[in-house]
Protein backbone atom coordinates (compact mmCIF):
# COMPACT_ATOMS: atom_id res chain seq x y z
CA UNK A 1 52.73 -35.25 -21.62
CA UNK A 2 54.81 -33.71 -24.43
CA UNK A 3 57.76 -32.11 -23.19
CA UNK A 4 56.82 -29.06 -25.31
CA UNK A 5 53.98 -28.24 -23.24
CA UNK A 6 55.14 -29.24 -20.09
CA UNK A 7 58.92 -27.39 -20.15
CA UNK A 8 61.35 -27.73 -17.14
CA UNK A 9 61.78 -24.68 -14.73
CA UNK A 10 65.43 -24.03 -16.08
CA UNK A 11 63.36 -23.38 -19.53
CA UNK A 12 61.74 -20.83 -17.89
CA UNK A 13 61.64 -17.68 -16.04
CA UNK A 14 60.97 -17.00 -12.71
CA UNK A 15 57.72 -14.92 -13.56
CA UNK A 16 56.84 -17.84 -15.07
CA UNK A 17 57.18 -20.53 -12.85
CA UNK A 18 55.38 -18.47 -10.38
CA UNK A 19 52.33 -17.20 -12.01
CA UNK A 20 51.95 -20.98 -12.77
CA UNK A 21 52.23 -21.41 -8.97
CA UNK A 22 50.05 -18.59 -8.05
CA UNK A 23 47.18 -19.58 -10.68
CA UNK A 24 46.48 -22.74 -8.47
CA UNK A 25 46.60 -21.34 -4.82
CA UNK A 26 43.72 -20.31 -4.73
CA UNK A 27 42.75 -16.56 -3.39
CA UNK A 28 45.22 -14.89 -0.90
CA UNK A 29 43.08 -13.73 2.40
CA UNK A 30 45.85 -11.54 3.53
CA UNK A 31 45.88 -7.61 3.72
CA UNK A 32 48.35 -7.68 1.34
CA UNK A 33 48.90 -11.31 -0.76
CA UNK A 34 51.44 -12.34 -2.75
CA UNK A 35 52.94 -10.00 -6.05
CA UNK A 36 54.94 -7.59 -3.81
CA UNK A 37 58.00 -7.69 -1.68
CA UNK A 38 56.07 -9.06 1.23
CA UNK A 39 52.98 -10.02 2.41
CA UNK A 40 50.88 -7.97 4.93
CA UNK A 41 49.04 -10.62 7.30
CA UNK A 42 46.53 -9.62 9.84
CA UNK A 43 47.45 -10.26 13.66
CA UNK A 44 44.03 -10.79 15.48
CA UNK A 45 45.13 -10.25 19.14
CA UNK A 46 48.37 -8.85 18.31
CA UNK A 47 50.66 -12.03 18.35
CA UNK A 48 52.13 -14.36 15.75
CA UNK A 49 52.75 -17.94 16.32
CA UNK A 50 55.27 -18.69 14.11
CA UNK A 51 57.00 -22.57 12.48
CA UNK A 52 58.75 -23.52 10.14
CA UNK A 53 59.79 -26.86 8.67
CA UNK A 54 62.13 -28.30 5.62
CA UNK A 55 61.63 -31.65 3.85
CA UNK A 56 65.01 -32.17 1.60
CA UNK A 57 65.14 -34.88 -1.12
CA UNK A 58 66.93 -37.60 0.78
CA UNK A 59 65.99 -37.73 4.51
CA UNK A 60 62.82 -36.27 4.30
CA UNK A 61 61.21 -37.76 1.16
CA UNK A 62 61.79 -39.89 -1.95
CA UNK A 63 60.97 -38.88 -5.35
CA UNK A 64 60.35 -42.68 -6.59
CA UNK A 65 57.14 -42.71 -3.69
CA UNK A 66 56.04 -39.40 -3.31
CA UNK A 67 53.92 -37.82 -5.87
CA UNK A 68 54.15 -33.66 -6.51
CA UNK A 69 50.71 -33.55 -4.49
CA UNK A 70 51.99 -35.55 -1.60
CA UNK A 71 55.21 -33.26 -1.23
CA UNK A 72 52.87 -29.97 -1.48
CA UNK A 73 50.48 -31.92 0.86
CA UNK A 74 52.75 -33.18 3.66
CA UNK A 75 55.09 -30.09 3.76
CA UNK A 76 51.63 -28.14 4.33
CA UNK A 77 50.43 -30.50 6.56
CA UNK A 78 53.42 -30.76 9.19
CA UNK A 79 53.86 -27.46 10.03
CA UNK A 80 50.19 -26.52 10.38
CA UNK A 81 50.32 -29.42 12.86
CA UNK A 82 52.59 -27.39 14.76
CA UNK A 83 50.94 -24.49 15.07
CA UNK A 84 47.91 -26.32 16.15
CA UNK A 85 50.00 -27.55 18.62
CA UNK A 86 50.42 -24.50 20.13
CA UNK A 87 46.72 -24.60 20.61
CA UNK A 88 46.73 -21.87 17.74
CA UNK A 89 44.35 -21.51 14.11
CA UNK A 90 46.73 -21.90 10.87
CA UNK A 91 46.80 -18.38 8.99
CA UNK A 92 49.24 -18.66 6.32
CA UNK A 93 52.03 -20.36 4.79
CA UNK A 94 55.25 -19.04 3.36
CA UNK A 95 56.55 -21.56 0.96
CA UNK A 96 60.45 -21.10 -0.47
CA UNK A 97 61.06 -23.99 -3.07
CA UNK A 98 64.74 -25.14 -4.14
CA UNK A 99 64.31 -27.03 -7.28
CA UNK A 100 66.92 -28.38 -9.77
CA UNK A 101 66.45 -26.96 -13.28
CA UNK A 102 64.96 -29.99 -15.11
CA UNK A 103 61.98 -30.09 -12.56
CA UNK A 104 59.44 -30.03 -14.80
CA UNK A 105 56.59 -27.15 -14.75
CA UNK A 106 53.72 -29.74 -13.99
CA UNK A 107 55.30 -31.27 -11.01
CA UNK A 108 55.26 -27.68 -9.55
CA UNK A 109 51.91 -27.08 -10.25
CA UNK A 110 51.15 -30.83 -8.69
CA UNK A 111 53.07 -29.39 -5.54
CA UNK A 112 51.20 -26.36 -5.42
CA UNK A 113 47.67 -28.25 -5.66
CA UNK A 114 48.83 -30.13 -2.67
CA UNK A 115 49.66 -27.41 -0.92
CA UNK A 116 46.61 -25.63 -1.72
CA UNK A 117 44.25 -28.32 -1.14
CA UNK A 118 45.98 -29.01 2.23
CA UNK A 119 45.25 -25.76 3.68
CA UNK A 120 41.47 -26.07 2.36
CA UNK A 121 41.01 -29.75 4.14
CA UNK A 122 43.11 -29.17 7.13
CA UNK A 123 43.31 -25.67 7.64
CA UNK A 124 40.04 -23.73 6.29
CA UNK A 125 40.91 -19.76 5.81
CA UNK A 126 44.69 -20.45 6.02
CA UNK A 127 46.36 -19.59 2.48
CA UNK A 128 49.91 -19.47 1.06
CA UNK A 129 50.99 -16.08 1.28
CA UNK A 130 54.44 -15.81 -0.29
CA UNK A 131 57.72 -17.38 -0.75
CA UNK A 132 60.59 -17.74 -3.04
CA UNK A 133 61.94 -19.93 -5.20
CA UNK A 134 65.80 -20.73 -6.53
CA UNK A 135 67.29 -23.66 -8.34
CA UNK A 136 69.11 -26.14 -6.30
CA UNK A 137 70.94 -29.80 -7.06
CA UNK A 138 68.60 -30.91 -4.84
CA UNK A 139 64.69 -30.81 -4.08
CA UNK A 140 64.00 -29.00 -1.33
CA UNK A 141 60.59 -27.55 0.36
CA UNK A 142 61.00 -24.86 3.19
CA UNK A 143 57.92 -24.01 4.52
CA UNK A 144 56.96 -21.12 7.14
CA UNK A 145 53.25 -21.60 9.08
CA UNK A 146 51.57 -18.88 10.88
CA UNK A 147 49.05 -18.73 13.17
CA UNK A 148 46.59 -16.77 15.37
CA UNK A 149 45.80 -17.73 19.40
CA UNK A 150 42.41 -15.63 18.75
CA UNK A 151 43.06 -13.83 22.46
CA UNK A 152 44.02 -17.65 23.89
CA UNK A 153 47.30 -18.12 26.01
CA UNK A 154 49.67 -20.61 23.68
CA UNK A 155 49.65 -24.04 25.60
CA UNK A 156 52.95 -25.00 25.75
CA UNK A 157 54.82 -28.67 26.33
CA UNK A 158 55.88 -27.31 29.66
CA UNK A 159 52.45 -27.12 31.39
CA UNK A 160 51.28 -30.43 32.06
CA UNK A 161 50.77 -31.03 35.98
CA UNK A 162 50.24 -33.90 38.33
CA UNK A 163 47.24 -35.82 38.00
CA UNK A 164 46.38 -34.79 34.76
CA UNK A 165 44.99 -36.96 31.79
CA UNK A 166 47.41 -37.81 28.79
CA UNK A 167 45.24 -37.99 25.90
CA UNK A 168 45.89 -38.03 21.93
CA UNK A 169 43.79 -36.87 18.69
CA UNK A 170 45.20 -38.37 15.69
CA UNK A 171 46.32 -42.04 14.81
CA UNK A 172 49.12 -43.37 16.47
CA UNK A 173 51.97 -45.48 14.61
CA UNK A 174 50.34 -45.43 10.83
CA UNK A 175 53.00 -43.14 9.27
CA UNK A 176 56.19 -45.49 11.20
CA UNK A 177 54.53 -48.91 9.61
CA UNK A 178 53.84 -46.88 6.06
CA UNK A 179 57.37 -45.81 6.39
CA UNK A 180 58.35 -49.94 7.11
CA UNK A 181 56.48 -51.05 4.43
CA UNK A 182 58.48 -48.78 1.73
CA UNK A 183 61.48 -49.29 3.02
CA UNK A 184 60.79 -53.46 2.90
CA UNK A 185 58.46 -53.78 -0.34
CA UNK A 186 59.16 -50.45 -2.80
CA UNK A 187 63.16 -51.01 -3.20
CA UNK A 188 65.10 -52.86 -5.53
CA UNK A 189 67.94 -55.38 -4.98
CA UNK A 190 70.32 -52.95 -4.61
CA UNK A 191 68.09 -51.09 -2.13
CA UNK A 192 67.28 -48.11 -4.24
CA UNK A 193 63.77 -46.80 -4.11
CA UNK A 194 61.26 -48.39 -6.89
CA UNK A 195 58.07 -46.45 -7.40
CA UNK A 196 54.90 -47.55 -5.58
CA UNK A 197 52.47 -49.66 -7.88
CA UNK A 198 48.98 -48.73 -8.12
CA UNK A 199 47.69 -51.66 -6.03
CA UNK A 200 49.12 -50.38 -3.08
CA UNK A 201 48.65 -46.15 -3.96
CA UNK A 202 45.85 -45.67 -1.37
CA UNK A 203 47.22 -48.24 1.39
CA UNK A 204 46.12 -46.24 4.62
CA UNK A 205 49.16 -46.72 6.31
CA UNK A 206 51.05 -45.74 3.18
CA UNK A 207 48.50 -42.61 2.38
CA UNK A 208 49.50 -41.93 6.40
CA UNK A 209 53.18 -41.76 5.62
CA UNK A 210 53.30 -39.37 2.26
CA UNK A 211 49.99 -37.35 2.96
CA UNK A 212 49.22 -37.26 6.55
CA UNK A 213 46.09 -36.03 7.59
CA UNK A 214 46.60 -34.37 11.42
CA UNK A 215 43.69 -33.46 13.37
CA UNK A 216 44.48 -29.65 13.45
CA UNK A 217 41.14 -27.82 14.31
CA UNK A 218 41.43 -30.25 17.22
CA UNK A 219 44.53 -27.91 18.61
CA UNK A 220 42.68 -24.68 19.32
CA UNK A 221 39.39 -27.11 20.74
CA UNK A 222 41.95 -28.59 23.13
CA UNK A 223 43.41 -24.98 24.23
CA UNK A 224 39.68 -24.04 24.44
CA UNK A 225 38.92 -26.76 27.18
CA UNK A 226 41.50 -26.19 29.36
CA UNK A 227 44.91 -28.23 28.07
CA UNK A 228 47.56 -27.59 30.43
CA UNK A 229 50.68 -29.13 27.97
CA UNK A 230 50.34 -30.52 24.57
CA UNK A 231 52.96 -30.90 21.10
CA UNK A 232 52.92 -32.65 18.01
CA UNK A 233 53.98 -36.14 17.79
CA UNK A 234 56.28 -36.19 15.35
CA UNK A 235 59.05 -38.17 16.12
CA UNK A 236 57.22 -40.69 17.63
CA UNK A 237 54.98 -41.19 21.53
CA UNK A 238 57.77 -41.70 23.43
CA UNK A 239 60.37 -39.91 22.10
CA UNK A 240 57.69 -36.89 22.25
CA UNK A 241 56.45 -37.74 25.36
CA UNK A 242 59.43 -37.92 26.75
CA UNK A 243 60.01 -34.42 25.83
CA UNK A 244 56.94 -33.06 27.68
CA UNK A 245 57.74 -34.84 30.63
CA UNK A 246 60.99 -33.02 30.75
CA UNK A 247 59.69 -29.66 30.30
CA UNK A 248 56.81 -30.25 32.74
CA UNK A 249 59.11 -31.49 34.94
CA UNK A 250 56.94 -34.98 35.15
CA UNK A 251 56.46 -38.32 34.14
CA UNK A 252 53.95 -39.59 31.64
CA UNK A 253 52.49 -42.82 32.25
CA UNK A 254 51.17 -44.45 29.33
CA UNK A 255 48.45 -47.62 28.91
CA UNK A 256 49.63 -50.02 26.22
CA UNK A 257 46.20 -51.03 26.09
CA UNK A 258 44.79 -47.74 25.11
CA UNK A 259 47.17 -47.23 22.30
CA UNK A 260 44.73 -49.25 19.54
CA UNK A 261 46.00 -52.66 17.99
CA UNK A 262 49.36 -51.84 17.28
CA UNK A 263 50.79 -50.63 20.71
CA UNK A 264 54.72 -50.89 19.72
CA UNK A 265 54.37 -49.18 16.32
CA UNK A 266 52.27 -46.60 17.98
CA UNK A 267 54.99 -45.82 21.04
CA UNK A 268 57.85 -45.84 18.75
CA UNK A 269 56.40 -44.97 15.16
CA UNK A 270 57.14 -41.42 14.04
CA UNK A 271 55.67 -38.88 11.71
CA UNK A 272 51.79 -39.42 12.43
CA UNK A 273 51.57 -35.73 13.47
CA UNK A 274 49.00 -36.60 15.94
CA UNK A 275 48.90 -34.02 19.13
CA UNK A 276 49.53 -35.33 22.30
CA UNK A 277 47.91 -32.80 25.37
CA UNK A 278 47.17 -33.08 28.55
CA UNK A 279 44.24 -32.10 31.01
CA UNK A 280 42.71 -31.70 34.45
CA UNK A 281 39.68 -34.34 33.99
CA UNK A 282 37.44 -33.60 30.92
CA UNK A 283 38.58 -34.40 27.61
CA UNK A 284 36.96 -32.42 24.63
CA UNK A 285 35.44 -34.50 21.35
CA UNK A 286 38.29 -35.93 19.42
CA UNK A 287 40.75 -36.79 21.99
CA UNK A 288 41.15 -40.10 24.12
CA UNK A 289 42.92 -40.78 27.37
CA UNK A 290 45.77 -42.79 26.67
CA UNK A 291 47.63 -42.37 30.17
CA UNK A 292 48.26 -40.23 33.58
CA UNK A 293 50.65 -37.14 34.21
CA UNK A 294 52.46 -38.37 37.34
CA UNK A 295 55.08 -37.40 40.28
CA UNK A 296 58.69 -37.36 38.31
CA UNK A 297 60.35 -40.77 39.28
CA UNK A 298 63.31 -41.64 37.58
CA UNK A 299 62.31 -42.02 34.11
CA UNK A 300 60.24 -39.65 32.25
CA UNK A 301 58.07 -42.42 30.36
CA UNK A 302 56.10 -45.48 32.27
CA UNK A 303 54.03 -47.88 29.59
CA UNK A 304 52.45 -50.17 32.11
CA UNK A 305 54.33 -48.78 34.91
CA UNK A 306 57.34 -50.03 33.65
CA UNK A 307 60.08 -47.60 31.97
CA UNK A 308 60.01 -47.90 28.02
CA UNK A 309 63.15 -48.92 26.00
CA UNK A 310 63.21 -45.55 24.56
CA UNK A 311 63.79 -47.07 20.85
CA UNK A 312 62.35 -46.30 17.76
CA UNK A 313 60.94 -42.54 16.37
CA UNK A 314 62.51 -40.56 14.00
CA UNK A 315 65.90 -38.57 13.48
CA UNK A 316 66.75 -37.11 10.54
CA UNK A 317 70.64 -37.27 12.01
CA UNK A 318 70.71 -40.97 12.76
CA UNK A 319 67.81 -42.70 10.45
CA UNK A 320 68.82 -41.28 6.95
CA UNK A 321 70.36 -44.11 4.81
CA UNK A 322 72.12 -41.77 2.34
CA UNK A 323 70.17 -43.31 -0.14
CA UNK A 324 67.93 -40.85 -2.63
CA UNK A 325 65.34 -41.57 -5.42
C-alpha cells in the first residue's frame, strides 16, 4: 500500500486514529457508547463482572507471526474467556492501545476488525465500548471485559466438591503445540522470529495459538446446569487445575485417556482458553468428563492416580526469552 494513503499514527492525530477505529467496530449497544468521557453500560441484575488482560510485544506476542487481526482477535478473545468463566455473558470491552508512532493506520484498523469480529463470533451482543490510546516504544493491548450473571450466582474456582465430575469444553493442548511449532520452525539461525509462510497460515494448531477460538456461550450453559467450580485454562490443565483444587480445598483426578490424542500437550500446554468446571452428575452439551473431584490427599492433581510432574504451562515471568519481533 502506498505509504501516502496508509500514514503512521505519529502522522496523525488522535481524532484521527480513532474515528478510523470507531468506523470498524461496529454499533455500540451501550446506554451511552463511545465519543464521551465514558461509557454508560447497562447492569441487568445490578452486578458487573469485571477482567482485564494485557498482551505486550515480547512475552505475549510476536509481530513477525501475528497478524493486526490476530492481536485484535486474541486480546478479545482471552478475556471474554474469563468472564465466561465466571459462568457470566460478555457485555463489553474497554480496549486502551499503546502503540509506537510508526504503527501504521491500517494495522490499527486490522486490530480493530479483529476485535470487532471477535465479539460478533464469540460473544454475540458484546461490543467495544471505549478505551484510550497513547504512543508507546512498545506494542501493547490492554483490554477490560465486562459481563452480566443475568440474576445467576458467579461460579467460582472455589466450589467444586467431592464426588463431582471434572469436565472441559474447548480443545486441550492446541495453542502449547502451535506455540512449539513457532518457536522450532518460524525462527532464524540466530533465533529471531521469521514470519509464518502461507503454507502453514491456517495450521489448526497454529490458528489455535494466535486466534483462539474459546467456547464462551458454553460458560453461562455450564452455570445454568448446576457447575459447582469452573476457570479458564489458560496456563495450562494442570497448572489450572491445580489451582481449583486449592481453592476447593480438593484434589482433581484426571484420565489421561480422556484427554484426546495428545494427553501430555494437553496437561501441560497453555493458552487454549478452554474452561475447565465441575459438576454433581449431568454434564450439559459441549462439555466432556475428563476426571473426578476427590478427598484432598497430598497432591492436588492425580492423572491416573498418580501425582503429575507439575511441568509445563505458561508464565509470562519464567517462559519469556527476551527475544521480540
Amino acid at each position: 500500500m502506498d505509504a501516502a494513503a496508509d500514514p503512521t499514527v505519529g502522522e496523525l492525530s488522535e481524532g484521527e486514529v480513532l474515528r478510523a477505529i470507531l468506523s470498524r467496530l461496529g454499533p455500540s449497544q451501550a446506554e451511552i457508547g463511545p465519543g464521551d468521557d465514558a461509557a454508560v453500560l447497562t447492569a441487568p441484575d445490578g452486578r458487573v463482572v469485571a477482567t482485564v488482560d494485557t498482551l505486550v510485544h515480547g512475552p505475549d506476542f510476536r509481530l513477525a507471526w501475528s497478524t493486526a487481526y490476530d492481536l485484535g482477535w486474541k486480546a478479545a478473545a482471552v478475556n471474554l474467556a474469563d468472564i465466561a468463566a465466571m459462568g457470566a455473558r460478555p457485555t463489553a470491552l474497554l480496549v486502551a492501545l499503546a502503540m509506537p508512532e510508526d504503527t501504521r493506520l491500517s494495522f490499527v484498523e486490522g486490530l480493530a476488525d479483529g476485535l470487532r469480529e471477535a465479539c460478533e463470533s464469540l460473544a454475540p451482543g458484546c461490543t467495544v465500548e471505549g478505551g484510550d490510546l497513547t504512543v508507546s516504544d512498545t506494542l501493547t493491548i490492554a483490554v477490560t471485559a465486562l459481563g452480566s450473571l443475568d440474576d445467576r450466582e458467579p461460579v467460582l474456582r472455589s466450589g467444586a466438591r467431592v464426588g463431582d465430575v471434572v469436565a472441559v469444553a474447548g480443545e486441550l493442548g492446541a495453542a502449547g503445540r502451535g506455540l512449539a511449532l513457532l518457536f522450532g520452525r518460524f525462527r532464524d539461525a540466530a533465533g529471531r522470529p521469521i514470519p509464518i509462510d502461507a503454507a502453514h497460515r491456517d495450521d489448526p494448531e497454529l490458528v489455535a495459538q494466535l486466534r483462539p477460538a474459546p467456547p464462551i456461550a458454553l460458560g453461562a450453559a455450564a452455570a445454568r446446569a448446576g457447575a459447582t467450580g469452573m476457570m479458564d485454562v489458560s496456563d495450562g490443565l494442570v497448572l489450572d487445575a491445580t489451582r481449583l483444587a486449592a481453592a476447593s480445598g480438593v484434589t482433581v483426578a484426571l484420565d489421561a485417556a480422556a484427554l484426546g490424542d495428545h494427553p501430555e500437550s494437553a496437561l501441560s500446554g497453555g493458552e487454549d482458553h478452554a474452561l475447565l468446571a465441575t459438576f454433581p452428575q449431568t454434564l450439559p452439551d459441549g462439555f466432556r468428563a475428563i476426571g473426578r473431584v476427590v478427598d484432598r490427599g497430598e497432591h492436588p492433581v492425580l492423572v491416573d492416580g498418580s501425582p503429575h510432574d507439575g511441568r509445563g504451562g505458561w508464565d509470562p515471568y519464567q517462559d519469556w526469552d527476551a527475544g521480540r519481533g
